[in-house]
C-alpha atoms as a PDB file:
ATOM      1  CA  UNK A   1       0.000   0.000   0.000  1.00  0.00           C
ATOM      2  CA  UNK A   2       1.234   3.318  -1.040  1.00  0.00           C
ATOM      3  CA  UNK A   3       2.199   5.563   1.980  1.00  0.00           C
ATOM      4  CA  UNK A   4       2.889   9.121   1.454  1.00  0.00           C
ATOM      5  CA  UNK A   5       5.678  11.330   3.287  1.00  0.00           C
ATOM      6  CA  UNK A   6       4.690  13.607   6.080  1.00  0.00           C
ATOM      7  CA  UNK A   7       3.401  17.014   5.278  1.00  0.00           C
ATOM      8  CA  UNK A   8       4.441  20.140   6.962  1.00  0.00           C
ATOM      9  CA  UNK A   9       0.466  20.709   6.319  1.00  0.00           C
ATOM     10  CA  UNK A  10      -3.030  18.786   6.196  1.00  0.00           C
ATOM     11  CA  UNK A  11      -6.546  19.149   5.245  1.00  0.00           C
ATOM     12  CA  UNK A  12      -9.042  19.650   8.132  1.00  0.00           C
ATOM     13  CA  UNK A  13     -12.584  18.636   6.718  1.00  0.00           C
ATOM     14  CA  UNK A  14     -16.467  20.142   7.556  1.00  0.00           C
ATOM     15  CA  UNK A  15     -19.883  19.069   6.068  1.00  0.00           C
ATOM     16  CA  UNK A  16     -21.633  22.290   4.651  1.00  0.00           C
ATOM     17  CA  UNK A  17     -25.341  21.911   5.694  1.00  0.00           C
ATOM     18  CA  UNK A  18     -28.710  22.752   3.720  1.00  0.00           C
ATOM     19  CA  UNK A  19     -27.582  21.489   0.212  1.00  0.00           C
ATOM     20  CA  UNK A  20     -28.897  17.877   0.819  1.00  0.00           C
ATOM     21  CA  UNK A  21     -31.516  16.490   3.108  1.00  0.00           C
ATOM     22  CA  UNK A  22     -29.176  13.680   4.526  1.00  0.00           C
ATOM     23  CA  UNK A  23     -27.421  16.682   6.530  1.00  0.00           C
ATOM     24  CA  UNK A  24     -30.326  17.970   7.926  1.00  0.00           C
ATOM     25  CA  UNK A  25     -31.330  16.702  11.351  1.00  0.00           C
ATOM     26  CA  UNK A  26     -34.691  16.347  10.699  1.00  0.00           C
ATOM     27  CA  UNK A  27     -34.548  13.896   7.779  1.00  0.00           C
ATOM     28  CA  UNK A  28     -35.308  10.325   8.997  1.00  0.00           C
ATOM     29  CA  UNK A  29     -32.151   7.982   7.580  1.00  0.00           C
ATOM     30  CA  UNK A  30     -34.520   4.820   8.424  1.00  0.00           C
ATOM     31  CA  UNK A  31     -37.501   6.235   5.704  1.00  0.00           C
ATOM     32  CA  UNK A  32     -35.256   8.252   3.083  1.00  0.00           C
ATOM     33  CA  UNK A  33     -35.281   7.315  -0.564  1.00  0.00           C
ATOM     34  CA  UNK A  34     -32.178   9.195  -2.106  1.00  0.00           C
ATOM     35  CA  UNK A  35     -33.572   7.078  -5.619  1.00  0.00           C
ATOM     36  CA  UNK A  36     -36.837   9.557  -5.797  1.00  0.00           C
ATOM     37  CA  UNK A  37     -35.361  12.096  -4.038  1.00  0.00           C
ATOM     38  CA  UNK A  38     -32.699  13.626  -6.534  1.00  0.00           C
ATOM     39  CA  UNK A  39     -29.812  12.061  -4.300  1.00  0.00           C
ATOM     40  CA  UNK A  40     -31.421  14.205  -1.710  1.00  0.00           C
ATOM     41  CA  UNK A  41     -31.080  17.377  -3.208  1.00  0.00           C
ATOM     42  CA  UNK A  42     -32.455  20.369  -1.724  1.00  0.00           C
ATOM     43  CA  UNK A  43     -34.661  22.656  -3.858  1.00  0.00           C
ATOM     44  CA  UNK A  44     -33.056  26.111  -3.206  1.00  0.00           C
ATOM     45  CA  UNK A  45     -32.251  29.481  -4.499  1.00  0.00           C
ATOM     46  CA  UNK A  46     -27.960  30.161  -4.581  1.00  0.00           C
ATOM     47  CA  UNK A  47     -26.603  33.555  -4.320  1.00  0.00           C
ATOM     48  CA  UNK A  48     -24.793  32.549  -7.622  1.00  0.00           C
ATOM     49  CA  UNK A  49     -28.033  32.058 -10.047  1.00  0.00           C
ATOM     50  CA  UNK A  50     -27.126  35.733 -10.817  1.00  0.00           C
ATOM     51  CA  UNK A  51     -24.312  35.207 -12.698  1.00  0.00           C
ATOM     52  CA  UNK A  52     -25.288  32.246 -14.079  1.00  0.00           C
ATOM     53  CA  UNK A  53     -27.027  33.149 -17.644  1.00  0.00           C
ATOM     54  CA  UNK A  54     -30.904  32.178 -17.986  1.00  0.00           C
ATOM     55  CA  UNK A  55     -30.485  30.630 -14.745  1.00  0.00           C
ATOM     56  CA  UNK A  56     -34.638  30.746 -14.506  1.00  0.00           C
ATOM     57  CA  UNK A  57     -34.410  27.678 -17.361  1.00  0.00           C
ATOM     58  CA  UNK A  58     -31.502  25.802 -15.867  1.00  0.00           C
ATOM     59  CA  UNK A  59     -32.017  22.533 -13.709  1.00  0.00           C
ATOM     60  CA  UNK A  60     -31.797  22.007  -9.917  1.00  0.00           C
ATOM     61  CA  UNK A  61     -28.219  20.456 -10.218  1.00  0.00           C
ATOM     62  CA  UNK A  62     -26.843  22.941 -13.303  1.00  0.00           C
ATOM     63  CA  UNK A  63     -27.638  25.698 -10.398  1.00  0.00           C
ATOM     64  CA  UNK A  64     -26.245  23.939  -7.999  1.00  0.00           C
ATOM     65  CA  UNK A  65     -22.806  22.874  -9.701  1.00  0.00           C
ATOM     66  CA  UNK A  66     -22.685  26.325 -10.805  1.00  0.00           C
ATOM     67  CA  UNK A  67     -22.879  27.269  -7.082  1.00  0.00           C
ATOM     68  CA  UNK A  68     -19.868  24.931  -6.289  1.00  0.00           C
ATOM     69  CA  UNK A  69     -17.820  25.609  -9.267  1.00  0.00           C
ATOM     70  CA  UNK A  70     -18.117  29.878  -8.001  1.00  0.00           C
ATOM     71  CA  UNK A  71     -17.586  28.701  -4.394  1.00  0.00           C
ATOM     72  CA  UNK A  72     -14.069  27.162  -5.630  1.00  0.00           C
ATOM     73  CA  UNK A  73     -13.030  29.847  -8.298  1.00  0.00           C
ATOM     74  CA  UNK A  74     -13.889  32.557  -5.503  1.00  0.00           C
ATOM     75  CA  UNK A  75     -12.031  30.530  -2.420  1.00  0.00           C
ATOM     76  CA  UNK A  76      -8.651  31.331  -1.022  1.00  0.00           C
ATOM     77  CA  UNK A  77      -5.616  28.995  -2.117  1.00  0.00           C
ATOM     78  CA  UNK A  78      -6.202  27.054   0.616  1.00  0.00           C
ATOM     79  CA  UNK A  79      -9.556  26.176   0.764  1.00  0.00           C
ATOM     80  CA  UNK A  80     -11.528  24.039  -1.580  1.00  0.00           C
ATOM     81  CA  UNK A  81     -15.410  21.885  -2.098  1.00  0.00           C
ATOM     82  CA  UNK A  82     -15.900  18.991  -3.030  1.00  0.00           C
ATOM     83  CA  UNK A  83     -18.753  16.947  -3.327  1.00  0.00           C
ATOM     84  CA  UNK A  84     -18.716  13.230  -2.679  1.00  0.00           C
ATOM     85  CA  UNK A  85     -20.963  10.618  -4.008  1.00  0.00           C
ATOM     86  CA  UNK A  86     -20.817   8.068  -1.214  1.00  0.00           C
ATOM     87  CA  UNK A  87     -22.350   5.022  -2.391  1.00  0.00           C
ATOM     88  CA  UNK A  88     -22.639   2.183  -0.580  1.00  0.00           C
ATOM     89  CA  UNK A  89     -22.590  -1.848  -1.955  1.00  0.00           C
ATOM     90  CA  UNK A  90     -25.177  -3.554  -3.094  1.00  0.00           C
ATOM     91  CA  UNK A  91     -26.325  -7.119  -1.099  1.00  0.00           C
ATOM     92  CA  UNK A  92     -23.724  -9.283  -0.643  1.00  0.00           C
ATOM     93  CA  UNK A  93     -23.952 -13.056   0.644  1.00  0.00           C
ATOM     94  CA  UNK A  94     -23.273 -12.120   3.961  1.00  0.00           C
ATOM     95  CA  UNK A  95     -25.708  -9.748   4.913  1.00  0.00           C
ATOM     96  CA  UNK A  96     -27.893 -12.251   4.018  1.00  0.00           C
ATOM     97  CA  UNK A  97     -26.193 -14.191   6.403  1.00  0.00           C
ATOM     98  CA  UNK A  98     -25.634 -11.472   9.165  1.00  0.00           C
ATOM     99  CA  UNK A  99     -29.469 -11.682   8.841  1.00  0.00           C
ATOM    100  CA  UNK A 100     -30.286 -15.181   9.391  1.00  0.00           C
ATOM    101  CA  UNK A 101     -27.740 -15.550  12.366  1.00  0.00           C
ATOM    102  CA  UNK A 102     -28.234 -12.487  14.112  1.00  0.00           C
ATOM    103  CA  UNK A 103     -25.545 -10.077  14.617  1.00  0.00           C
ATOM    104  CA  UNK A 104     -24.652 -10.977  17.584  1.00  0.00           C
ATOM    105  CA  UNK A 105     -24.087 -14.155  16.655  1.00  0.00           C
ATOM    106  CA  UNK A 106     -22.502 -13.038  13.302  1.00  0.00           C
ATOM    107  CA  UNK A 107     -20.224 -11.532  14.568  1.00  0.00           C
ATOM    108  CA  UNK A 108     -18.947 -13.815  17.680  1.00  0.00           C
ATOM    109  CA  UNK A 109     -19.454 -16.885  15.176  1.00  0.00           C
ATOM    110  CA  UNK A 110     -19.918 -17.332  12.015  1.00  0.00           C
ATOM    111  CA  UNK A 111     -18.262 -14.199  10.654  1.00  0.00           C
ATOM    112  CA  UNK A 112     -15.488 -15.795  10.915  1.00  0.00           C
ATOM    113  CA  UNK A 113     -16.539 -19.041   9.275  1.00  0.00           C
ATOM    114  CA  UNK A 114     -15.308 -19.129   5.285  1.00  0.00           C
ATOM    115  CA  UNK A 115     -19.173 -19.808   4.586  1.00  0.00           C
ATOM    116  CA  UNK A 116     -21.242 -22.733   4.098  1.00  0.00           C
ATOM    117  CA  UNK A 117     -21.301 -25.818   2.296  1.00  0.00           C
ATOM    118  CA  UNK A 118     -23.424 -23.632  -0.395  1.00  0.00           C
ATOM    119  CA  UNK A 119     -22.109 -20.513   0.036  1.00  0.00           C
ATOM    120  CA  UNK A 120     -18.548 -18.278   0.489  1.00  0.00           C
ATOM    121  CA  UNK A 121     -18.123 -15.645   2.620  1.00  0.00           C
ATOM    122  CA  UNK A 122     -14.404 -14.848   1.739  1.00  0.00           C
ATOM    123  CA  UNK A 123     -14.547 -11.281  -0.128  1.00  0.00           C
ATOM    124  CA  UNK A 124     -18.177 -11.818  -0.191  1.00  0.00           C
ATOM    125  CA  UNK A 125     -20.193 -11.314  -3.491  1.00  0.00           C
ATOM    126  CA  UNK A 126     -23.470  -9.572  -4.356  1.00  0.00           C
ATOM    127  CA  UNK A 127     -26.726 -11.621  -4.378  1.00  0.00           C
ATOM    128  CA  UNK A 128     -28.890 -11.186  -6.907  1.00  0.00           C
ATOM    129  CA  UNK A 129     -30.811  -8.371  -4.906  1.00  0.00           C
ATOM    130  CA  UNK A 130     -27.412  -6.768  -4.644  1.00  0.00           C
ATOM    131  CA  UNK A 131     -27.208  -6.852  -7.979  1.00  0.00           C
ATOM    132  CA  UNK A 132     -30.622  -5.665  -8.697  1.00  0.00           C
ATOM    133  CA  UNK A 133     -30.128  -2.791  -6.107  1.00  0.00           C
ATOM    134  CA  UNK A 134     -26.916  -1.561  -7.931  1.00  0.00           C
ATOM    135  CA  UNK A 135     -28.878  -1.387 -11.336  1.00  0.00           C
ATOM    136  CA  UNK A 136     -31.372   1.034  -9.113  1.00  0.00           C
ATOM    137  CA  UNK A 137     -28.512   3.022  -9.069  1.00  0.00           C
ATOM    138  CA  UNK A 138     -27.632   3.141 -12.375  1.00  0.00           C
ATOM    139  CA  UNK A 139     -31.391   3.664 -13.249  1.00  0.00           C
ATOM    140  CA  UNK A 140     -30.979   6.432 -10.981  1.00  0.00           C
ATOM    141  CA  UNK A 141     -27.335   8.339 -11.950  1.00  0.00           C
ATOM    142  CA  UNK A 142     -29.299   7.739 -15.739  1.00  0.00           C
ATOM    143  CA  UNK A 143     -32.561  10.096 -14.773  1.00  0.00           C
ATOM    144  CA  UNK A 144     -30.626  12.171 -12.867  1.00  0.00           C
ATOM    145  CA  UNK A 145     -28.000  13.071 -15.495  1.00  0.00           C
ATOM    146  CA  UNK A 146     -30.907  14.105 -17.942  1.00  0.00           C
ATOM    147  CA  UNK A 147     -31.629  16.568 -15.485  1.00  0.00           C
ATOM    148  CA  UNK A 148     -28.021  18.290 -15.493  1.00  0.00           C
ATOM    149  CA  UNK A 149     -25.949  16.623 -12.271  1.00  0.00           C
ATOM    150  CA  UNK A 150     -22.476  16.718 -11.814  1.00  0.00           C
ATOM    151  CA  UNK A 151     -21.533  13.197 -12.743  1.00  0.00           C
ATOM    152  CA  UNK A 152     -18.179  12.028 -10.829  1.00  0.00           C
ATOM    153  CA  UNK A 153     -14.690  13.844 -12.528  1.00  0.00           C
ATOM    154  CA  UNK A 154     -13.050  10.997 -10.376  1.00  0.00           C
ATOM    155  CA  UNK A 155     -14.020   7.503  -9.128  1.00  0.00           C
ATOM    156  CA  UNK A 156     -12.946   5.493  -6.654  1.00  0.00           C
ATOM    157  CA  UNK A 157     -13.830   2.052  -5.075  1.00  0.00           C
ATOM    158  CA  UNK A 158     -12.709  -0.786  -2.619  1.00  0.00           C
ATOM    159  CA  UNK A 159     -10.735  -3.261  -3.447  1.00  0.00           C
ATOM    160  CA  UNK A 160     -13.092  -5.962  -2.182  1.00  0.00           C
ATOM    161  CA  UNK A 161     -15.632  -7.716  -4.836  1.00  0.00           C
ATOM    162  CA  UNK A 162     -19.015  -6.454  -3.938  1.00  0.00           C
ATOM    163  CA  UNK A 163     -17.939  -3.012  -4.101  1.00  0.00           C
ATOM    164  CA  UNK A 164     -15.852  -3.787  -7.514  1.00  0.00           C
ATOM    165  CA  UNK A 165     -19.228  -5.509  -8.727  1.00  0.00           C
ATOM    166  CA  UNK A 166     -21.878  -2.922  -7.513  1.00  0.00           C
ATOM    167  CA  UNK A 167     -19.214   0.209  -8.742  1.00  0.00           C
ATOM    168  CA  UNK A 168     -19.107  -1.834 -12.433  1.00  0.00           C
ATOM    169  CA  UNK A 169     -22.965  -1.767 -12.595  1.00  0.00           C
ATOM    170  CA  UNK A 170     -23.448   1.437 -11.166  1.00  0.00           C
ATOM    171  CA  UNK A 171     -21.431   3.580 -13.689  1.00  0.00           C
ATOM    172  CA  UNK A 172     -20.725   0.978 -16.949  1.00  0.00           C
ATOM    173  CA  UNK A 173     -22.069   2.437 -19.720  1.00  0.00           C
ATOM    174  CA  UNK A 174     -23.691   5.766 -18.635  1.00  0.00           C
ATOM    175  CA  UNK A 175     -22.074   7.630 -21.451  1.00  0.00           C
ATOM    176  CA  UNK A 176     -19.921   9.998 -19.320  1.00  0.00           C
ATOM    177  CA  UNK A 177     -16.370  10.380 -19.034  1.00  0.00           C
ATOM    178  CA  UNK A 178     -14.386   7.889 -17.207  1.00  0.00           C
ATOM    179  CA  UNK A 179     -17.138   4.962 -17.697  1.00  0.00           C
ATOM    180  CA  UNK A 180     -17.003   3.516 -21.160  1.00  0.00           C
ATOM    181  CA  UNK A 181     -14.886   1.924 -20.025  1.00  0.00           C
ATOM    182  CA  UNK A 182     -14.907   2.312 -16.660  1.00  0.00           C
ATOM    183  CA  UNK A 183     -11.757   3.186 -15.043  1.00  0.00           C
ATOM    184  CA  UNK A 184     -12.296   3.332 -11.041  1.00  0.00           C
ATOM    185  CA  UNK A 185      -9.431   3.911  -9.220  1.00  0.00           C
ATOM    186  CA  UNK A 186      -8.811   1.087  -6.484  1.00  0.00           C
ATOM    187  CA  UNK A 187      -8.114   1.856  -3.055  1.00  0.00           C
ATOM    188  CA  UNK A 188      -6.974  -0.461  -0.068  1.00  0.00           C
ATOM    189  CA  UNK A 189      -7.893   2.015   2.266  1.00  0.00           C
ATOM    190  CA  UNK A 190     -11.060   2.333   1.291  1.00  0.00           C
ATOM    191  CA  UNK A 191     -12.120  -1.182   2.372  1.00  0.00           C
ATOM    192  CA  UNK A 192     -14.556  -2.358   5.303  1.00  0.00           C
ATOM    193  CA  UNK A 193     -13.574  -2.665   8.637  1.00  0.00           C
ATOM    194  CA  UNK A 194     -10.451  -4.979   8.672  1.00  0.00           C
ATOM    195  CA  UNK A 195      -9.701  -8.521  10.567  1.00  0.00           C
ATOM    196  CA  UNK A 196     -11.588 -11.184  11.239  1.00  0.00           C
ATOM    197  CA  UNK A 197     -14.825 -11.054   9.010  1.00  0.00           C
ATOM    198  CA  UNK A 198     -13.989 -13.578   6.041  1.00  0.00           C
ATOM    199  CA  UNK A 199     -15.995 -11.040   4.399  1.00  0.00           C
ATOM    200  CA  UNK A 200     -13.950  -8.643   4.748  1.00  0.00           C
ATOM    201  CA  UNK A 201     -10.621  -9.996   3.327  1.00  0.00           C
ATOM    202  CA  UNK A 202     -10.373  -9.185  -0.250  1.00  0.00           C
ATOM    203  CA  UNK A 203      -8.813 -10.891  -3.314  1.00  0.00           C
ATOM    204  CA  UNK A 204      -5.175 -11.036  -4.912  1.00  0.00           C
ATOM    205  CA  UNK A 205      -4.259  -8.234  -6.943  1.00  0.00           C
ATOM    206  CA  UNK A 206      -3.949 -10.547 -10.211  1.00  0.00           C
ATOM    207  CA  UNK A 207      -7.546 -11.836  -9.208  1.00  0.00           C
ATOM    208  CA  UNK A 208      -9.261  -8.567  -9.284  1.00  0.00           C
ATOM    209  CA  UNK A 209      -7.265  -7.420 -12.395  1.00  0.00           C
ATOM    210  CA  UNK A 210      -8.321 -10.517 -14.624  1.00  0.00           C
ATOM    211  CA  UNK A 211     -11.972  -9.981 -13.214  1.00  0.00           C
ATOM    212  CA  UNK A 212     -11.712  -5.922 -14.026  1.00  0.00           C
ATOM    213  CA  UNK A 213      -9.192  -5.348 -16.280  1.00  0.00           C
ATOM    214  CA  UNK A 214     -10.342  -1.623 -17.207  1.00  0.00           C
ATOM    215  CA  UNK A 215      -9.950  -1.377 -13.352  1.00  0.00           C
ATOM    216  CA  UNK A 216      -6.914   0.927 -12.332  1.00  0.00           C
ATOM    217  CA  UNK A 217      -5.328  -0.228  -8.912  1.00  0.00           C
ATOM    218  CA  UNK A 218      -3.062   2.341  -7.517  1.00  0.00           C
ATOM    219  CA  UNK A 219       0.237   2.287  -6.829  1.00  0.00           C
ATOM    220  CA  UNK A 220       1.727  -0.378  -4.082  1.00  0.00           C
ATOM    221  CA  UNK A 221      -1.092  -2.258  -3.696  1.00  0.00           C
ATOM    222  CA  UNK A 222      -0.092  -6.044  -2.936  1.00  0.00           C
ATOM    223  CA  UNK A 223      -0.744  -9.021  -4.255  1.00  0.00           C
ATOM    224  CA  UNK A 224      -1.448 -10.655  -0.707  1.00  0.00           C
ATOM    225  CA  UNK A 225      -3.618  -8.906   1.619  1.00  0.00           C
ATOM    226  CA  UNK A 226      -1.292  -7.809   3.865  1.00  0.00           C
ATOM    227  CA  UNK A 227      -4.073  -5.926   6.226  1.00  0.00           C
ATOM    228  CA  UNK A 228      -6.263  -8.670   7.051  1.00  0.00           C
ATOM    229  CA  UNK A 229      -5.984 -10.721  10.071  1.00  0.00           C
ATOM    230  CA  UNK A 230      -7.718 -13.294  11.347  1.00  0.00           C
ATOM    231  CA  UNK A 231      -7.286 -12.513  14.827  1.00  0.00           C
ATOM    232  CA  UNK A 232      -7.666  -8.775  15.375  1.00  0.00           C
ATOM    233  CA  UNK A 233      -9.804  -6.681  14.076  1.00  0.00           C
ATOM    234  CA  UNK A 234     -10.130  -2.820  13.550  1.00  0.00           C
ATOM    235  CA  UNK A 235     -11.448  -0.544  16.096  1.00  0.00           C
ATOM    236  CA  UNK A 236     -13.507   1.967  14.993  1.00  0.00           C
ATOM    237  CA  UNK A 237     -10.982   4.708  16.053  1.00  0.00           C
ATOM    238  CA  UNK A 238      -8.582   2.896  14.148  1.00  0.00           C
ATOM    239  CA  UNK A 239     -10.657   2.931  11.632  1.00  0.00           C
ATOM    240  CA  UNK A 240     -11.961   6.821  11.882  1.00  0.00           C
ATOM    241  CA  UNK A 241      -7.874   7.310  11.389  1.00  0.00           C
ATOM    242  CA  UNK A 242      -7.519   5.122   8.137  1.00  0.00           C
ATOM    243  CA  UNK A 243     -10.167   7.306   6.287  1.00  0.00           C
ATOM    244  CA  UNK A 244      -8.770  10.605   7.567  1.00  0.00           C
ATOM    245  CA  UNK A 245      -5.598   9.250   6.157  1.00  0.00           C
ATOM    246  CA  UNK A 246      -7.531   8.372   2.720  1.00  0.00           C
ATOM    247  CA  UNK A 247      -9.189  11.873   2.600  1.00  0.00           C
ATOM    248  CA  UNK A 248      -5.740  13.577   3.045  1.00  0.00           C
ATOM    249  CA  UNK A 249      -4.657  11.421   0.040  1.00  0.00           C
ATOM    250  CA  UNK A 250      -7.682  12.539  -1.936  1.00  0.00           C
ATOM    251  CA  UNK A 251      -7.609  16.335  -1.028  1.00  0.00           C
ATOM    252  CA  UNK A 252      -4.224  16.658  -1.866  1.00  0.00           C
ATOM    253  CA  UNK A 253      -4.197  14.961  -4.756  1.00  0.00           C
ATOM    254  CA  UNK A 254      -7.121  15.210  -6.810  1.00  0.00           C
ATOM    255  CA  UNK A 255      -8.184  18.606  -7.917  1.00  0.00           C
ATOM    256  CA  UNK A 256     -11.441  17.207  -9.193  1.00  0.00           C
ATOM    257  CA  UNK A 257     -14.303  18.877  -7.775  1.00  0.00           C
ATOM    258  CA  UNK A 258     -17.451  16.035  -8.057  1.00  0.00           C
ATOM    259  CA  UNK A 259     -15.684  12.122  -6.643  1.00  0.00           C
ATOM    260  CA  UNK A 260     -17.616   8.696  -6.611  1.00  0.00           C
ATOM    261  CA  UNK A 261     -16.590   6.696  -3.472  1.00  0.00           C
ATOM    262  CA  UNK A 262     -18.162   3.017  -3.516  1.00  0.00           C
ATOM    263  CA  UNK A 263     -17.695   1.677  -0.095  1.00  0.00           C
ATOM    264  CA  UNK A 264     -18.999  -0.293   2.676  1.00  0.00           C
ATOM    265  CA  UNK A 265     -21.391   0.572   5.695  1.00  0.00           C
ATOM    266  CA  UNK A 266     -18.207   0.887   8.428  1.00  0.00           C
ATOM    267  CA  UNK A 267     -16.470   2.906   5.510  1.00  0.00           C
ATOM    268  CA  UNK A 268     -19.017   5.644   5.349  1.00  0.00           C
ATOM    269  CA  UNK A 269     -19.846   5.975   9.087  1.00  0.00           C
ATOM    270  CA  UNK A 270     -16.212   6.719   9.622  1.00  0.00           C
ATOM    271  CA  UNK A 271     -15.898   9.044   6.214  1.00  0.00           C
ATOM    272  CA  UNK A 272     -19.285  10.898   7.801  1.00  0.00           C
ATOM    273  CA  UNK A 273     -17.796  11.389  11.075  1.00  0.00           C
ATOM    274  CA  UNK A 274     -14.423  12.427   9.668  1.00  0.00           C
ATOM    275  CA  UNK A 275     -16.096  14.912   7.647  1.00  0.00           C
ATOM    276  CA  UNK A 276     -17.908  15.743  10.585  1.00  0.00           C
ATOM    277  CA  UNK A 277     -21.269  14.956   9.330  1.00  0.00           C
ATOM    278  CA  UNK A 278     -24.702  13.586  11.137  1.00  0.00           C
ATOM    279  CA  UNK A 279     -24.749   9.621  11.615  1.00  0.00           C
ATOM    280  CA  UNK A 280     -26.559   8.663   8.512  1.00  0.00           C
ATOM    281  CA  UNK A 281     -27.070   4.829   8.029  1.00  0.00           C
ATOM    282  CA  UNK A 282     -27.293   3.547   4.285  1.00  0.00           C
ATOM    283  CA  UNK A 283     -28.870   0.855   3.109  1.00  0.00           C
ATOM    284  CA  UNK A 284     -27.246  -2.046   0.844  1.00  0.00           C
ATOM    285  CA  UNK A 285     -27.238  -0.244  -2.445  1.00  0.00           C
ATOM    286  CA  UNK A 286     -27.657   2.994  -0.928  1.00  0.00           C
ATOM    287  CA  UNK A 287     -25.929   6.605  -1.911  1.00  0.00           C
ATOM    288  CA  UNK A 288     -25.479  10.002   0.119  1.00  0.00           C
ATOM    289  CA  UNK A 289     -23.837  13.052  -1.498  1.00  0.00           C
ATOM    290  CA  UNK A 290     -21.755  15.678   0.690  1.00  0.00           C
ATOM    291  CA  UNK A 291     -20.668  19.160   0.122  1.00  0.00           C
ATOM    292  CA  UNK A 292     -17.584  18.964   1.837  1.00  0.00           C
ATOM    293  CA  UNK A 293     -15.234  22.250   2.854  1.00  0.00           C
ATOM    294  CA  UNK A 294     -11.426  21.358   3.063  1.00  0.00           C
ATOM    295  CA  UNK A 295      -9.212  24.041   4.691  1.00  0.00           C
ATOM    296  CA  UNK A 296      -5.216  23.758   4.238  1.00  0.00           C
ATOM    297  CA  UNK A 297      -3.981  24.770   7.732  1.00  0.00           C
ATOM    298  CA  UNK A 298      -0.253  24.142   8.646  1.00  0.00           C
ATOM    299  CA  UNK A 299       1.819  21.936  11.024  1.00  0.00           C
ATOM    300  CA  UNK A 300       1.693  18.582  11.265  1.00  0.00           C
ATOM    301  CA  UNK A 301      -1.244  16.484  11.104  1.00  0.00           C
ATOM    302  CA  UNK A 302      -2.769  16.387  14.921  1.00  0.00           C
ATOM    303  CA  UNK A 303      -2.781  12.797  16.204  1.00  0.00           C
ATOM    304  CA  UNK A 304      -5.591  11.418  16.925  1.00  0.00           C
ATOM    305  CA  UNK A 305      -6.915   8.654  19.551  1.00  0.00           C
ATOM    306  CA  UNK A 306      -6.790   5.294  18.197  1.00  0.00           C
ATOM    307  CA  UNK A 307      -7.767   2.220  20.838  1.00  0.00           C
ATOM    308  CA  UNK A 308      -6.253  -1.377  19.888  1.00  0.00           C
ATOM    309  CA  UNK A 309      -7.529  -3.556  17.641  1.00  0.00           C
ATOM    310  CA  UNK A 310      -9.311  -6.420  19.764  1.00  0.00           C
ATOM    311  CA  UNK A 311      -8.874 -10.034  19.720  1.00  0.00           C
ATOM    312  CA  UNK A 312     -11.552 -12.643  18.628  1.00  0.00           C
ATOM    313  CA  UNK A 313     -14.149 -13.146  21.322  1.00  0.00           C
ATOM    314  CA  UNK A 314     -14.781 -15.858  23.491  1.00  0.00           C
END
């Protein structure tokens, strides 16, 4: 895995509120549909429609990435916006079984199982709801590119297979740059929660590139997976720390404005609460866009509190 020299500066991150209903503390997480809700886009006026010509014919999203766009020409040099497409996998094989079991006993049990006689759990695939739910997102990106959004300048996804799978039917073939083909970039830090799931382990290197061979995998990424163990697994501390790491990568950079991120549940709690943004759970096949803020400050990157990974229970 790539690893990047220290920095005599970093990026400190904030959610900017009332441009999407997931921010808002009064949308219910539980009940929202970001599929007929324009990602969760919030009808609004923008101090920018004035300079925008015949901004009374443009779309929802034209105004809006008009409004970002101005917000980064008009920022110092060492601030910038981005918005992030979080999207989260489709169904995979075990959820299903997370379901059956219970997670309590998931997770003390059979989590740690390779599968069934019928059934692997090792970098777990998508069912064929998962499947089904990632073609709701395509359906989805499709409508909502007629009516003018952003699409992704820059996408990214986890190395393990049911994000590689749900990213492929999300974006193949929408007729925008970087999809035909599609060229994700793959990430190792973008991956679940690490240790002791099965699920969680992911693939050789020369097993994901003859599966996705338009697939770009950056830079020092292993063949082995060198960050899964079957003993310990990741605190959530830990892993709050791997994705600021990842979105100090990112920031610095990419100088795209609009990113795709196709991750897993534990993934985007901890890039929410890095960003500093409400607890917002997704469902399989789910997506949430943020506006994100990133302010260059100096100094070296504060430390934060990580507890120990913890063994496998009793």
């Amino acid at each position: 895995m790539a690893s990047s020299a220290p920095s005599k500066s970093h990026w400190r991150f904030s959610t900017v509120p009332g441009f999407f209903y997931q921010s808002e503390p009064s949308t219910d997480a539980s009940t929202f549909d970001y599929a007929s809700s324009n990602f969760g886009l919030i009808p609004r006026p923008y101090p920018t429609d004035t300079t925008l010509p015949d901004s009374d014919t443009k779309t929802p999203w034209e105004r809006f990435a008009h409004h970002i766009r101005t917000l980064n020409d008009t920022a110092d040099e060492n601030t910038c916006y981005k918005v992030l497409f979080l999207g989260r996998h489709g169904e995979g094989y075990h959820n299903v079984a997370e379901r059956e079991y219970g997670t309590l006993e998931w997770d003390r049990h059979y989590s740690l199982l390779p599968g069934t006689a019928t059934e692997s759990w090792i970098d777990a695939r998508l069912t064929e709801t998962g499947k089904s739910q990632a073609r709701t997102a395509h359906n989805t990106w499709a409508q909502q590119i007629k009516d003018g959004i952003p699409t992704p300048e820059s996408f990214y996804v986890s190395p393990l297979n049911r994000c590689l799978e749900t990213a492929y039917i999300t974006f193949s073939g929408l007729g925008v740059k970087g999809t035909e083909p599609f060229r994700p970039l793959v990430k190792e830090l973008l991956r679940e929660t690490i240790g002791q799931h099965t699920c969680d382990s992911r693939s050789p290197k020369s097993a994901i590139e003859a599966e996705y061979p338009t697939y770009i995998i950056e830079p020092g990424f292993t063949e082995t997976d060198e960050l899964y163990d079957p003993v310990l697994r990741e605190s959530d501390s830990a892993r709050d720390k791997r994705f600021r790491d990842l979105l100090q990568d990112v920031f610095t950079n990419d100088r795209m404005v609009f990113l795709s991120l196709t991750a897993h549940s534990g993934a985007i709690t901890s890039l929410l609460n890095v960003l500093g943004h409400r607890r917002f759970e997704l469902e399989t096949g789910g997506v949430i866009p943020v506006l994100v803020r990133g302010e260059r400050v100096g100094g070296e990157l504060p430390e934060m509190r990580v507890e120990p990974w913890f063994p496998v229970p009793n």
